[in-house]
C-alpha atoms as a PDB file:
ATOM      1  CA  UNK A   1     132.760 170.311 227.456  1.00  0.00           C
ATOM      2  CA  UNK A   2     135.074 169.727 230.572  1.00  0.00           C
ATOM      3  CA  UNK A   3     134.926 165.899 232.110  1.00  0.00           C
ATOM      4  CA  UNK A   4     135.317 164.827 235.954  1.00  0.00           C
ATOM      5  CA  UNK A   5     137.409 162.209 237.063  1.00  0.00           C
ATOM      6  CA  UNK A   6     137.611 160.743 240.590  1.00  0.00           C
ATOM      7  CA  UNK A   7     140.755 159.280 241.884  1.00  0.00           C
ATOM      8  CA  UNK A   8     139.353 156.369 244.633  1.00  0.00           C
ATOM      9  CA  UNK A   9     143.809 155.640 245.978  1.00  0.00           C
ATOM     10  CA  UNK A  10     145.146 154.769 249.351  1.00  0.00           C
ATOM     11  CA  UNK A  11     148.293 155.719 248.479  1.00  0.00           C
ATOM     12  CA  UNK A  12     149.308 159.436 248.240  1.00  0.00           C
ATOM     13  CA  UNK A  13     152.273 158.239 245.421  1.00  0.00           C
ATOM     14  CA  UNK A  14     149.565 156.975 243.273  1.00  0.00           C
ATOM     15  CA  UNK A  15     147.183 159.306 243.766  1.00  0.00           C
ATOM     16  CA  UNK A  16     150.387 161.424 242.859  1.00  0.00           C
ATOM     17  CA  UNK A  17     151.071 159.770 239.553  1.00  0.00           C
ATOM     18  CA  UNK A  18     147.434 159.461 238.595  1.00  0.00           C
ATOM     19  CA  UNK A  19     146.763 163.604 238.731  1.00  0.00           C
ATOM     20  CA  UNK A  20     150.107 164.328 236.890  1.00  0.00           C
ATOM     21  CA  UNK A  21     148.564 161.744 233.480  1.00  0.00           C
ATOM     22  CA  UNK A  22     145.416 162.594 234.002  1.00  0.00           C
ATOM     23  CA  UNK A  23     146.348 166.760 234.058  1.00  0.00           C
ATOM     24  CA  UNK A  24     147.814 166.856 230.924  1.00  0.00           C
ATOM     25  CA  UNK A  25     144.754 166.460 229.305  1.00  0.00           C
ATOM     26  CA  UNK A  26     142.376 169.797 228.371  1.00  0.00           C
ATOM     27  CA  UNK A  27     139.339 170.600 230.319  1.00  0.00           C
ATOM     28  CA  UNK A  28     139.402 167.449 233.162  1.00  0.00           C
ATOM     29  CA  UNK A  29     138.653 168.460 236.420  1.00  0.00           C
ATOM     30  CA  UNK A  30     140.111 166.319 238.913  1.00  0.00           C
ATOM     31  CA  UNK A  31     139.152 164.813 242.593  1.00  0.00           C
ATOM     32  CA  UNK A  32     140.574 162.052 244.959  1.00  0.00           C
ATOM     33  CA  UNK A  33     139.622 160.564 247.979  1.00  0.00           C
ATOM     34  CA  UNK A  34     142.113 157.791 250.011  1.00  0.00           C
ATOM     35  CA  UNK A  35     138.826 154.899 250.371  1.00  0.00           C
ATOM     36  CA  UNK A  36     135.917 153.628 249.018  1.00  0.00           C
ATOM     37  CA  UNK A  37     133.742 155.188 251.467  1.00  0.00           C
ATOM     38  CA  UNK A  38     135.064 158.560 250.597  1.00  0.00           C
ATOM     39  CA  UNK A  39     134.244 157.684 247.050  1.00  0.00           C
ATOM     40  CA  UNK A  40     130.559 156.719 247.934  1.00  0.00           C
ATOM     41  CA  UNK A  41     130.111 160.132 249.699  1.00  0.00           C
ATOM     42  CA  UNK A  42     132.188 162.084 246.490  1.00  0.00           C
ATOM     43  CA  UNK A  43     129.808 160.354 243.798  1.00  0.00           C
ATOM     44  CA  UNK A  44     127.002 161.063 245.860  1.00  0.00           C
ATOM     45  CA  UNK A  45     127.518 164.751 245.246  1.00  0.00           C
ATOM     46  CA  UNK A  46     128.851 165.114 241.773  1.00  0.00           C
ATOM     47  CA  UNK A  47     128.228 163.305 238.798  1.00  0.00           C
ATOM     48  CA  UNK A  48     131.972 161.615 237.076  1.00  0.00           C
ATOM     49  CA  UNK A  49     132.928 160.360 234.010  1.00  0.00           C
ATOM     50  CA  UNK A  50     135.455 158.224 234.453  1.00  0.00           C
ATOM     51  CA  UNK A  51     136.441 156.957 238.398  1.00  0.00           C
ATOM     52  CA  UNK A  52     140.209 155.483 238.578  1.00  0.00           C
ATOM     53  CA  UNK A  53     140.367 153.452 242.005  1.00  0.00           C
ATOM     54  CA  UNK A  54     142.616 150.371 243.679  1.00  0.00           C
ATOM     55  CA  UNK A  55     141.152 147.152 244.750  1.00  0.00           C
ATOM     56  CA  UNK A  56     143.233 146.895 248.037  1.00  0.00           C
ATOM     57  CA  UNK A  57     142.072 150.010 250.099  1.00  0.00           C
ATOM     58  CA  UNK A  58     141.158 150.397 253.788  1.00  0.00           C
ATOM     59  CA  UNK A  59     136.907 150.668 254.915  1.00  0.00           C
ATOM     60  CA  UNK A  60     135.641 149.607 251.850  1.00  0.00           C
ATOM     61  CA  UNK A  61     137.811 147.928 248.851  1.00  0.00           C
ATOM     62  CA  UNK A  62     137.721 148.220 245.059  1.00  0.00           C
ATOM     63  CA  UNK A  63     135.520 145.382 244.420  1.00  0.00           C
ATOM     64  CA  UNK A  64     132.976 146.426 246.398  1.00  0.00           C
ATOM     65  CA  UNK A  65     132.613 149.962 245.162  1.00  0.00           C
ATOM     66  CA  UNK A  66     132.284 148.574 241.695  1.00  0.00           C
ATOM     67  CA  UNK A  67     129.270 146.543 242.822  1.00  0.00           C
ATOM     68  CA  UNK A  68     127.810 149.300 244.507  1.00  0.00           C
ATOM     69  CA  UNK A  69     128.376 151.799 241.750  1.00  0.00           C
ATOM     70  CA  UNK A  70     126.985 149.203 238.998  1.00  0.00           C
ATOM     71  CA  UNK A  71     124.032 148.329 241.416  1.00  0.00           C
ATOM     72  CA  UNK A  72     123.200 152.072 241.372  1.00  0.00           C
ATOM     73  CA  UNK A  73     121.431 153.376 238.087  1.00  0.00           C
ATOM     74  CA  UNK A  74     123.022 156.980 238.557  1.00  0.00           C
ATOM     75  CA  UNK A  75     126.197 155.308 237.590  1.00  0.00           C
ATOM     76  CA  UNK A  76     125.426 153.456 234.576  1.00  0.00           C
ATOM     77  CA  UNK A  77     127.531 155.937 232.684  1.00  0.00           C
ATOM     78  CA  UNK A  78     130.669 156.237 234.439  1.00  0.00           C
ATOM     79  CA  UNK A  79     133.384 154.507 233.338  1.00  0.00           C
ATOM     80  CA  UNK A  80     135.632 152.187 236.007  1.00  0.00           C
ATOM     81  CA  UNK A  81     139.559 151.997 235.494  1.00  0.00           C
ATOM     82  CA  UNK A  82     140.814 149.608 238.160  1.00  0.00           C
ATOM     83  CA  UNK A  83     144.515 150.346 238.865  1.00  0.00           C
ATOM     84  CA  UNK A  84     145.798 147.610 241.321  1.00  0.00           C
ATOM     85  CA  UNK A  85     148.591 145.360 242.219  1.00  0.00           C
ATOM     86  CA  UNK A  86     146.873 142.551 241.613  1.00  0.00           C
ATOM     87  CA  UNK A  87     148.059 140.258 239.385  1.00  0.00           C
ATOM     88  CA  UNK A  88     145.648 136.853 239.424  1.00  0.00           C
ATOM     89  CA  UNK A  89     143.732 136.991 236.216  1.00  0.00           C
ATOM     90  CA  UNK A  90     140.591 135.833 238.552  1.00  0.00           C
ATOM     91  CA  UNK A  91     140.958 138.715 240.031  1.00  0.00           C
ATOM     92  CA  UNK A  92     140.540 140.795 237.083  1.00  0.00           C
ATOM     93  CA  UNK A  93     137.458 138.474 235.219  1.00  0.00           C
ATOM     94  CA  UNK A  94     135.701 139.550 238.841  1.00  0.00           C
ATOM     95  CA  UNK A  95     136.839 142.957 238.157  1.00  0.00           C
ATOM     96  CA  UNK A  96     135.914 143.516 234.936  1.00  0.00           C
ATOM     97  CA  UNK A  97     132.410 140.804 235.324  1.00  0.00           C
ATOM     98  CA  UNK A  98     131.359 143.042 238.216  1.00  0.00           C
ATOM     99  CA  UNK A  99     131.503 146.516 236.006  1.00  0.00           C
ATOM    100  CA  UNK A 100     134.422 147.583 235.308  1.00  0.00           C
ATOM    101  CA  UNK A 101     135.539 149.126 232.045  1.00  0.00           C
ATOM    102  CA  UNK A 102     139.492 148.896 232.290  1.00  0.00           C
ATOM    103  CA  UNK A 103     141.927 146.873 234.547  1.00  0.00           C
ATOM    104  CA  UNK A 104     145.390 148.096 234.787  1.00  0.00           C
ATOM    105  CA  UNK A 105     148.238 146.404 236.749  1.00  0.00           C
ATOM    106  CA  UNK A 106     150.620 148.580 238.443  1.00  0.00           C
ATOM    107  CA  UNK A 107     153.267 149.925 238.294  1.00  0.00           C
ATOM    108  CA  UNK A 108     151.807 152.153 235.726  1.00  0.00           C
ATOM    109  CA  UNK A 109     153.313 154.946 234.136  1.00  0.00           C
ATOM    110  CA  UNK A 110     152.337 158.001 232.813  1.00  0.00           C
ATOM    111  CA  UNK A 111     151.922 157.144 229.426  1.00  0.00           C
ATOM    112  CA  UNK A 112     149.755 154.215 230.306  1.00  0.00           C
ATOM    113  CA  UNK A 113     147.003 156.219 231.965  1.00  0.00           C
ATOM    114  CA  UNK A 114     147.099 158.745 229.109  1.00  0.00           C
ATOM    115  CA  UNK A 115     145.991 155.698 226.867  1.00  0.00           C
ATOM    116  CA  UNK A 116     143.903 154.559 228.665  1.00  0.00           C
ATOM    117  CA  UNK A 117     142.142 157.675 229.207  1.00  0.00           C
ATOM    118  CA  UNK A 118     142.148 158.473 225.811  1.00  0.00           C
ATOM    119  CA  UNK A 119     140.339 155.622 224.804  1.00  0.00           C
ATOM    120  CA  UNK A 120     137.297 156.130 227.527  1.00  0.00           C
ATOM    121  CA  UNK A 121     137.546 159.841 226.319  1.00  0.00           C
ATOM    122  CA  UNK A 122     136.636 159.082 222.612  1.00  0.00           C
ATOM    123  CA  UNK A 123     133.110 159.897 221.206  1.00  0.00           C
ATOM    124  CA  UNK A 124     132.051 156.600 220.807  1.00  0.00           C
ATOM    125  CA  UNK A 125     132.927 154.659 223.733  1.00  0.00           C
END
């Protein structure tokens, strides 16, 4: 069974990075979007396993998608990786108390995603 992943990243780099981990697994089809807008209107028209996305975007940050995808019961399922600058651990207790499953600081490499990944990938979680 193949899984989606969204990629919600202002930055092309990153966006970069994120599809070259995220590739090297079997059977993962990929999208991205630069905002959280974008993300709203991708979500609204496919269902996603796992959504990567930055808390500092333009139109609509990181924080408030979360809260909007954990308000909504269609999203109950997918699993949140926040990949961000940010470095405050308040920032990440709101992160994580708001919905989401993972918070990791960049830079990030390769190897780092494909752990993380992983681990939301297993059976049981």
């Amino acid at each position: 069974m193949s899984k989606r992943i969204l990629i919600v990243e202002d930055s092309p780099a990153m966006r970069q990075l994120l599809l070259l981990a995220i590739r090297r697994f079997p059977k993962i089809e990929v999208d991205e979007v630069g905002d959280g807008v974008a993300a709203l209107r991708a979500l609204a028209q496919a269902d996603y396993d796992v959504v990567f996305l930055d808390l500092n975007m333009p139109v609509l940050d990181g924080m408030k998608l979360i809260k909007r995808m954990r308000e909504d019961s269609r999203y109950a399922a997918t699993k949140i990786v926040v990949v961000t600058t940010e470095e405050n651990p308040d920032v990440q207790r709101q992160a994580l108390e708001l919905g989401a499953d993972q918070y990791v600081r960049k830079p990030v490499n390769r190897r780092a995603i494909e752990q993380v990944l992983r681990a939301l990938m297993a059976p049981d979680s």
